[in-house]
N, C-alpha and C. Protein backbone atom coordinates (compact mmCIF):
# COMPACT_ATOMS: atom_id res chain seq x y z
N UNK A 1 327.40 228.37 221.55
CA UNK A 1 326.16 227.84 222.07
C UNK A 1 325.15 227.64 220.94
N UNK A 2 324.87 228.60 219.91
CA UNK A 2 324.10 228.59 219.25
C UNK A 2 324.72 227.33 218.01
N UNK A 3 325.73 227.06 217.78
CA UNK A 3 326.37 225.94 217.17
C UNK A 3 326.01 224.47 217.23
N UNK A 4 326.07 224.63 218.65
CA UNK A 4 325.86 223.22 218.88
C UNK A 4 324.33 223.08 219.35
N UNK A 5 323.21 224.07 219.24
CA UNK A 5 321.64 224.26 219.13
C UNK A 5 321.60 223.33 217.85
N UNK A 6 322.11 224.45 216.97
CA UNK A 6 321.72 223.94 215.45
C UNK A 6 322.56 222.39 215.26
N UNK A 7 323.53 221.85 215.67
CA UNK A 7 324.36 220.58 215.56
C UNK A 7 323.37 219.83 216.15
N UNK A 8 322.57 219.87 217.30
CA UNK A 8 321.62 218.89 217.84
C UNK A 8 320.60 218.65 217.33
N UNK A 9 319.69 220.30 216.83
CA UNK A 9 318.79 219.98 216.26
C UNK A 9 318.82 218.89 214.73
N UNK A 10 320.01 219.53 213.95
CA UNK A 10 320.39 218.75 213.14
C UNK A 10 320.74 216.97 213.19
N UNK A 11 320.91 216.74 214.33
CA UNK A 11 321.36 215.45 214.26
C UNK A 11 319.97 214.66 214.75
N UNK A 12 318.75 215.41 215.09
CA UNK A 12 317.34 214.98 215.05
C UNK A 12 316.70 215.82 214.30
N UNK A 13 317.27 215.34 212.77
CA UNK A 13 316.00 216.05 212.10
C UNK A 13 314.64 215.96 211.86
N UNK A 14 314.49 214.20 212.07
CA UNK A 14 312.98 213.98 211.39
C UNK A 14 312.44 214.30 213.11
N UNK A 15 312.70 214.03 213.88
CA UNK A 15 312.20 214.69 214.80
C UNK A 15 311.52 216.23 215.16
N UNK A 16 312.54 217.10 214.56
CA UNK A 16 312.16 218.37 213.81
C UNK A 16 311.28 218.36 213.50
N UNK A 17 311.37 217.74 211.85
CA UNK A 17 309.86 218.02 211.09
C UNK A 17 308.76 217.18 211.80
N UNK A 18 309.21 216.49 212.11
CA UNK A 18 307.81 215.45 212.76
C UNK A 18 306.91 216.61 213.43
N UNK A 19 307.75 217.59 214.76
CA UNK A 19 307.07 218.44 215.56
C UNK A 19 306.56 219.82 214.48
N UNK A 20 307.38 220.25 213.62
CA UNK A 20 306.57 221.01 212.71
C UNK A 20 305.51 221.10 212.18
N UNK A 21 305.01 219.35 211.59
CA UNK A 21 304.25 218.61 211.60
C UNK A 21 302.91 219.03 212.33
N UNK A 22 303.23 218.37 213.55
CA UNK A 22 302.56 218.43 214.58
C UNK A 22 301.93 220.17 214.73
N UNK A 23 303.00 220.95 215.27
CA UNK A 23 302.41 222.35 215.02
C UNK A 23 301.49 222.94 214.18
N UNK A 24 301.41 222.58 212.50
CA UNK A 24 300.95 223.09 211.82
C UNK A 24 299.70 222.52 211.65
N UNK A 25 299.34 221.26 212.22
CA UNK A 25 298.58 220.69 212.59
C UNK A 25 297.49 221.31 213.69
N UNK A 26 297.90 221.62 214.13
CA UNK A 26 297.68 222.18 215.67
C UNK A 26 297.10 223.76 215.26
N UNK A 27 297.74 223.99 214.72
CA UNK A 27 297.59 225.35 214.15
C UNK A 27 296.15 225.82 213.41
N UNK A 28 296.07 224.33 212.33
CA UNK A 28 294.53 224.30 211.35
C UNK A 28 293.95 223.96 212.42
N UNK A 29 293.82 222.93 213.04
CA UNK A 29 292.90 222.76 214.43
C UNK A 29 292.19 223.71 214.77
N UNK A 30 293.37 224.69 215.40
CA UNK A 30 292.94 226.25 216.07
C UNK A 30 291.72 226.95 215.07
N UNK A 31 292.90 227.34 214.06
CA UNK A 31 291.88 228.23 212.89
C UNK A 31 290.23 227.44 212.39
N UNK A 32 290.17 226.15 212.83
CA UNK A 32 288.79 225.49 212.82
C UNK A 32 287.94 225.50 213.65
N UNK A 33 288.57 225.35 214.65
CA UNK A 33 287.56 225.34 215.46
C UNK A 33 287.31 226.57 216.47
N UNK A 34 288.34 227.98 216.49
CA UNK A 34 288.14 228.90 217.55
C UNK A 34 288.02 230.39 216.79
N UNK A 35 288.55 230.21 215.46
CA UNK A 35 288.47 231.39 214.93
C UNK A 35 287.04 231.44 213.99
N UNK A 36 286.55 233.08 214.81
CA UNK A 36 285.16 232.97 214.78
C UNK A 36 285.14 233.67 212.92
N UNK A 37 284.22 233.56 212.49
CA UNK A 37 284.32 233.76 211.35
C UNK A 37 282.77 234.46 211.04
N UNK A 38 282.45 234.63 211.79
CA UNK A 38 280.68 235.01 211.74
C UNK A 38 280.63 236.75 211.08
N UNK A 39 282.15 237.69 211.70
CA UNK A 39 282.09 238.73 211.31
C UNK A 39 283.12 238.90 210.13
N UNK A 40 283.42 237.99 209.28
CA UNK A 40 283.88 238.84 207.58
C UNK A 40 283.34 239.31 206.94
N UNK A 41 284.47 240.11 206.68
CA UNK A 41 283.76 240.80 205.96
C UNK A 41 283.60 240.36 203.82
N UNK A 42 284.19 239.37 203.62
CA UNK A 42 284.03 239.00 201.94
C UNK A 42 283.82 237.49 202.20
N UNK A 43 283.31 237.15 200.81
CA UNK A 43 283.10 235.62 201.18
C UNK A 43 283.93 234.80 201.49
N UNK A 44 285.17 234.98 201.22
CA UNK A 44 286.69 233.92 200.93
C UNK A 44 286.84 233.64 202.44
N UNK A 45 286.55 234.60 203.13
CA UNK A 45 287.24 234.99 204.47
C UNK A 45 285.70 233.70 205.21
N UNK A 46 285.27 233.75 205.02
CA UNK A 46 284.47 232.19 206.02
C UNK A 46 284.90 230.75 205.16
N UNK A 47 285.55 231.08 204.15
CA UNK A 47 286.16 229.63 203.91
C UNK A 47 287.70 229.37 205.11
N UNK A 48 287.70 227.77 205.08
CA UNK A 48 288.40 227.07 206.01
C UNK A 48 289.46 227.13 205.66
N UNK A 49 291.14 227.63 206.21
CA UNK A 49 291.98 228.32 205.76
C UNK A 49 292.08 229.07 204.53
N UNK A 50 291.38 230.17 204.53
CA UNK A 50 291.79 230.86 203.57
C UNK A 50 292.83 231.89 203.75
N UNK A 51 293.09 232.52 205.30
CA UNK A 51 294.05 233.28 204.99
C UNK A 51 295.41 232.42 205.18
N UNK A 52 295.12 231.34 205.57
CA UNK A 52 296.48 230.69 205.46
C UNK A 52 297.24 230.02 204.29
N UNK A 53 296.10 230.16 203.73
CA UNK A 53 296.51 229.68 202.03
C UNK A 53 297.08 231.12 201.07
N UNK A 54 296.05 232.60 201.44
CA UNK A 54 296.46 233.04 200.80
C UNK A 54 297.95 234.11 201.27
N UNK A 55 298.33 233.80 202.85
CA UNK A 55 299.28 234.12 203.24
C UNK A 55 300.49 233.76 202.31
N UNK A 56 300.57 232.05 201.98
CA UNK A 56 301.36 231.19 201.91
C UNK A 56 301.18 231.71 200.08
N UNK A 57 300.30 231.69 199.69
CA UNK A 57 300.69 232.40 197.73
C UNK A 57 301.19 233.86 197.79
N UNK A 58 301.09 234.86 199.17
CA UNK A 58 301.33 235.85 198.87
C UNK A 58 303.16 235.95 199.32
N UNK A 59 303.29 235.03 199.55
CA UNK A 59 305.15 234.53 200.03
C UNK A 59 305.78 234.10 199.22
N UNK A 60 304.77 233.36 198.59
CA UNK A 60 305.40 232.54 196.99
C UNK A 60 305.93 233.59 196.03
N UNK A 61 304.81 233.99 196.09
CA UNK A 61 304.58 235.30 194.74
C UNK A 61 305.72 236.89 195.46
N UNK A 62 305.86 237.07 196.20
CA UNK A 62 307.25 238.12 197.13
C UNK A 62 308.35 237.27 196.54
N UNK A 63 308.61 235.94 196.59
CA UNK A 63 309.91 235.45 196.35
C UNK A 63 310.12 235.28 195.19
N UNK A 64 309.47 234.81 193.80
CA UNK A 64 309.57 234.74 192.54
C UNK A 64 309.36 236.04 191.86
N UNK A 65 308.47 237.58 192.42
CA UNK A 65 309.18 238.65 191.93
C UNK A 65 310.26 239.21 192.34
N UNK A 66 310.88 238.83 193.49
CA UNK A 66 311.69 239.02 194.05
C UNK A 66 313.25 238.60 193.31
N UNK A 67 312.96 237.31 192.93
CA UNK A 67 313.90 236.80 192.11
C UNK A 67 314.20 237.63 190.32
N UNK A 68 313.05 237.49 190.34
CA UNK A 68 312.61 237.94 188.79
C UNK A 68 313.41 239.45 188.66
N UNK A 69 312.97 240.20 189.30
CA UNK A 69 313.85 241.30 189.86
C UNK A 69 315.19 241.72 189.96
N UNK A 70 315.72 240.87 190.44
CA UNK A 70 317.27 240.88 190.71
C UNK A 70 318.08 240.21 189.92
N UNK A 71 317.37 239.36 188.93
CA UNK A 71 317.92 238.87 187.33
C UNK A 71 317.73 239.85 186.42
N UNK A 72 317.16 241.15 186.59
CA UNK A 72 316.58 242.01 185.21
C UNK A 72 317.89 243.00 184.87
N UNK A 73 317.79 243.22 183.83
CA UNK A 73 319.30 244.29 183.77
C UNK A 73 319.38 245.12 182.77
N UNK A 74 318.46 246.29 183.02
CA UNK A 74 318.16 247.53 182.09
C UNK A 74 319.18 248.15 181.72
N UNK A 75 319.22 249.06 180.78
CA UNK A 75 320.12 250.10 180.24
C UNK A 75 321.02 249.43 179.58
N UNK A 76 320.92 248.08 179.28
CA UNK A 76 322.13 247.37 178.93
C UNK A 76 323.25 246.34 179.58
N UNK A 77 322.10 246.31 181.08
CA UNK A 77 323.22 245.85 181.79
C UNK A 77 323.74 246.82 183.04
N UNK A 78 323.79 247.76 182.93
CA UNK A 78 324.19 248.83 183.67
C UNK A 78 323.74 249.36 184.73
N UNK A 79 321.99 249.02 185.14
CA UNK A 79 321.46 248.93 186.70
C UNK A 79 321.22 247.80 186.23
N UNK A 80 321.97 246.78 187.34
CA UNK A 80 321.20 245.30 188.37
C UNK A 80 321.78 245.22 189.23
N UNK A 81 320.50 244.56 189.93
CA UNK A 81 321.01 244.47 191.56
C UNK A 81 321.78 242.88 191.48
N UNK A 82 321.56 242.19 190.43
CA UNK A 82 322.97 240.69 190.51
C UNK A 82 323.81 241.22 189.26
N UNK A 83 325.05 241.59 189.77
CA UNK A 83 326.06 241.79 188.97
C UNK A 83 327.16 240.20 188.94
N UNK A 84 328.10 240.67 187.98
CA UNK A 84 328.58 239.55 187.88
C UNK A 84 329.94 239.67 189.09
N UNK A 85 330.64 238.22 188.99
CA UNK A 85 331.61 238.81 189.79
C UNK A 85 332.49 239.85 189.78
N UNK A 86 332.94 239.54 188.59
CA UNK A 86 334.04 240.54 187.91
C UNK A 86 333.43 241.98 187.88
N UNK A 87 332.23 242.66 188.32
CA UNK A 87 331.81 243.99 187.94
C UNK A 87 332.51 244.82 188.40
N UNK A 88 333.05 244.69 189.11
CA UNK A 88 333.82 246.16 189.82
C UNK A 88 335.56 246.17 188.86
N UNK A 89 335.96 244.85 188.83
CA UNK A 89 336.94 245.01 188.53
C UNK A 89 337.41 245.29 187.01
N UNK A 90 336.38 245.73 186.14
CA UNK A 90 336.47 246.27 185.18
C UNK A 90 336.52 247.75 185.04
């Protein structure tokens, strides 16, 4: 069932994004016009998406240390979390 979800959705993709589109759209709308902003507490926070901007750098920035991370390989090589294939079989 879930196969042929993703096979349909897939075979209307721009349709997809079109409605993603649309949502995220919908979404700044909201955050403009209903989210009250009268009680922040710092200045950033009455600018017009700011936590959605800084949601979206704080996801960026999780995934590129994230990466950064799991390429590093102290002691020589000897702790990382990306080993090669062959590691065990040596």
């Amino acid at each position: 069932m879930i196969v042929q979800l993703i096979d349909f959705l897939r075979d209307r993709l721009k349709i997809v994004v079109w409605l993603c589109y649309v949502g995220l759209a919908l979404l700044v709308a909201w955050d403009l016009v209903f989210v009250d902003k009268h009680h922040a507490h710092t200045a950033p926070e009455h600018w017009p998406l700011f936590w959605s901007l800084f949601g979206f750098g704080a996801c960026a920035l999780i995934i590129i240390v994230s990466k950064w991370f799991g390429h590093c390989h102290w002691f020589g090589g000897k702790f990382t979390i990306m080993n090669r294939e062959d590691y065990y079989d040596k």
